[in-house]
Protein backbone atom coordinates (compact mmCIF):
# COMPACT_ATOMS: atom_id res chain seq x y z
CA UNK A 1 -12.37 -24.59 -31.94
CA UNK A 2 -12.12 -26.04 -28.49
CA UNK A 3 -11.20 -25.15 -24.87
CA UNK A 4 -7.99 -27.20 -25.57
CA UNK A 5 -5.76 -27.99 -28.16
CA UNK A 6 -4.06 -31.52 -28.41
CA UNK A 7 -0.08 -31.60 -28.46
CA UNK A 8 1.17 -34.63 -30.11
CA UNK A 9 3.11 -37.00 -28.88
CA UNK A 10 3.45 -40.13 -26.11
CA UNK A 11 1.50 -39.55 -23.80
CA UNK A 12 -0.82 -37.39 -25.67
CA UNK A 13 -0.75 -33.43 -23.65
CA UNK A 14 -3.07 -30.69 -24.02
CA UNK A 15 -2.62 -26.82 -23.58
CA UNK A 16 -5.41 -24.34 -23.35
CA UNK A 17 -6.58 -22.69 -26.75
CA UNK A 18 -6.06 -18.99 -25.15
CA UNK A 19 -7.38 -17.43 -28.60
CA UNK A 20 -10.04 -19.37 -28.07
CA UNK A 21 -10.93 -18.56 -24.11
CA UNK A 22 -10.44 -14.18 -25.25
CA UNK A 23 -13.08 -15.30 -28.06
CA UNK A 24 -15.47 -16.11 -25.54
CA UNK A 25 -14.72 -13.61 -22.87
CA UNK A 26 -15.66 -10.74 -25.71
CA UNK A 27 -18.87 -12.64 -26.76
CA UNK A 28 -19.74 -12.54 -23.10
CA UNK A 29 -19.09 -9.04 -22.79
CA UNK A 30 -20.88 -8.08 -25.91
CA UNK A 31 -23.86 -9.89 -24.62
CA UNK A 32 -23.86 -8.63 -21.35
CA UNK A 33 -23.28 -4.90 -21.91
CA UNK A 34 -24.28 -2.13 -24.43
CA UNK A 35 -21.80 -0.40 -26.97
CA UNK A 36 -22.45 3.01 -24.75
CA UNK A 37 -21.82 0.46 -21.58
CA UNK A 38 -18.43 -0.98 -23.76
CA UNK A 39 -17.15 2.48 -24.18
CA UNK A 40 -17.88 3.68 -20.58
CA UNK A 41 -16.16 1.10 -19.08
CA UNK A 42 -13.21 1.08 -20.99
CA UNK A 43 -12.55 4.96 -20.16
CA UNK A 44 -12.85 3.82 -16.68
CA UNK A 45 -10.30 0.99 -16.98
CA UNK A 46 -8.07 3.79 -18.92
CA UNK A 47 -8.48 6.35 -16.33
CA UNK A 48 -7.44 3.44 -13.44
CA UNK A 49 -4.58 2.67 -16.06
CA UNK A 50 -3.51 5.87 -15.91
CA UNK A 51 -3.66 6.45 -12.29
CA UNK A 52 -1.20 3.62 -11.99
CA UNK A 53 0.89 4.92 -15.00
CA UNK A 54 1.17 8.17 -12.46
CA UNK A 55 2.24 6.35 -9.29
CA UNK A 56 4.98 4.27 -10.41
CA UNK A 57 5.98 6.62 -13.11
CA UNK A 58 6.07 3.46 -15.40
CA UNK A 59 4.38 2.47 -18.92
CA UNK A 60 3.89 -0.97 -17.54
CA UNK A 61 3.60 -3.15 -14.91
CA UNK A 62 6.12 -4.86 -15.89
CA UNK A 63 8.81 -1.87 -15.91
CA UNK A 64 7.94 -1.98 -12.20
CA UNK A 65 10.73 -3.06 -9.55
CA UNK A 66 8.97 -4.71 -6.61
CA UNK A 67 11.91 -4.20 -3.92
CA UNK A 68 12.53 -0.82 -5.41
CA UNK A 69 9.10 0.29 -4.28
CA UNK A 70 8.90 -0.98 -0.70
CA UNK A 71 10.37 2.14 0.79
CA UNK A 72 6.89 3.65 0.35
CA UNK A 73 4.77 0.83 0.76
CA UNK A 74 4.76 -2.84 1.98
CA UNK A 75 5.50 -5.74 -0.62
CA UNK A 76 1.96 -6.71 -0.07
CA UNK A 77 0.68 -3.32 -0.98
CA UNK A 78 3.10 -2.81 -4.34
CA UNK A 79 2.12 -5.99 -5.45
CA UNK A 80 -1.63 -6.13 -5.14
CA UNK A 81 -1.24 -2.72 -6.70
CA UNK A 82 0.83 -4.19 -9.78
CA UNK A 83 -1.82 -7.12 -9.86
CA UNK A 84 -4.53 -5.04 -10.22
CA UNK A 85 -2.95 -3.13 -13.15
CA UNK A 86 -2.04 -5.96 -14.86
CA UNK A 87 -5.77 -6.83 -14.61
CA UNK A 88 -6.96 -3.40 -15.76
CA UNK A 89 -4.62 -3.75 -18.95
CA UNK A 90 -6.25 -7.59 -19.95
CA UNK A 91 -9.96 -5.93 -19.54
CA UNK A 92 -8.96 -3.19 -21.79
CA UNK A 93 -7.55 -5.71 -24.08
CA UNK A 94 -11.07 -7.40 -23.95
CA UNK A 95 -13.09 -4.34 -23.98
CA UNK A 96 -11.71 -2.59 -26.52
CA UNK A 97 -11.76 -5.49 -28.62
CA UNK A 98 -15.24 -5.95 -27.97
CA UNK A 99 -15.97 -2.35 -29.09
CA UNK A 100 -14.30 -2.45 -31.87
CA UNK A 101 -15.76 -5.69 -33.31
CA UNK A 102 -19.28 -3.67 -33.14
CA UNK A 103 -21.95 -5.04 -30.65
CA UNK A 104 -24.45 -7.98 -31.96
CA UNK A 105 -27.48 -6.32 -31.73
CA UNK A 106 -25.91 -2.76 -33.58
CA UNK A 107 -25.18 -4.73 -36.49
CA UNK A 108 -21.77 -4.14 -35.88
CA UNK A 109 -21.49 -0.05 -35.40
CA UNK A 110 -18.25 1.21 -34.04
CA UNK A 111 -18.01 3.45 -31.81
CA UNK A 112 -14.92 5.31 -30.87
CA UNK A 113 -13.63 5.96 -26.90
């Protein structure tokens, strides 16, 4: 399992693995942080999810209509603001994946947020 994966073909392409790169970004967070310091963090991205969920009355990002929302704010604003949610939603992705798969030095306990 690599960084890349070869695509076939003349001249030979390669993509990123992106299974592979979320492998590594849990390992790192499983080395670098506790179980207790897994399941903190992740309510705090929740709560931040939420928060946004509130503002834009919207599930998602996504759902969001950039020009519809720059009667309250600038385009600069709404987007950094839709960014930064986006972002919130990967690191729960990674942390709850993280706490689920039990931390290395637990032997794998699971602990629920």
């Amino acid at each position: 399992m690599g960084m890349t994966r070869e695509i076939s073909g003349r001249p030979v392409r390669y993509e990123r693995n992106e299974s592979y790169l979320q492998w590594r970004r849990v390992e790192q967070i499983r080395d670098e942080y506790s179980e207790a310091e897994i399941v903190k963090e992740l309510k705090e991205t929740m709560k931040r999810i939420e928060e946004y969920r509130a503002q834009f009355d919207a599930d998602s990002p996504e759902d969001v209509s950039l020009m519809d929302r720059t009667e309250e704010a600038s385009v600069e604003e709404v987007w950094e603001a839709l960014s930064e949610w986006k972002t919130l939603k990967q690191r729960a992705e990674l942390l709850d994946t993280a706490r689920q798969n039990g931390h290395s030095s637990s032997g794998g306990a699971k602990v629920d947020a």
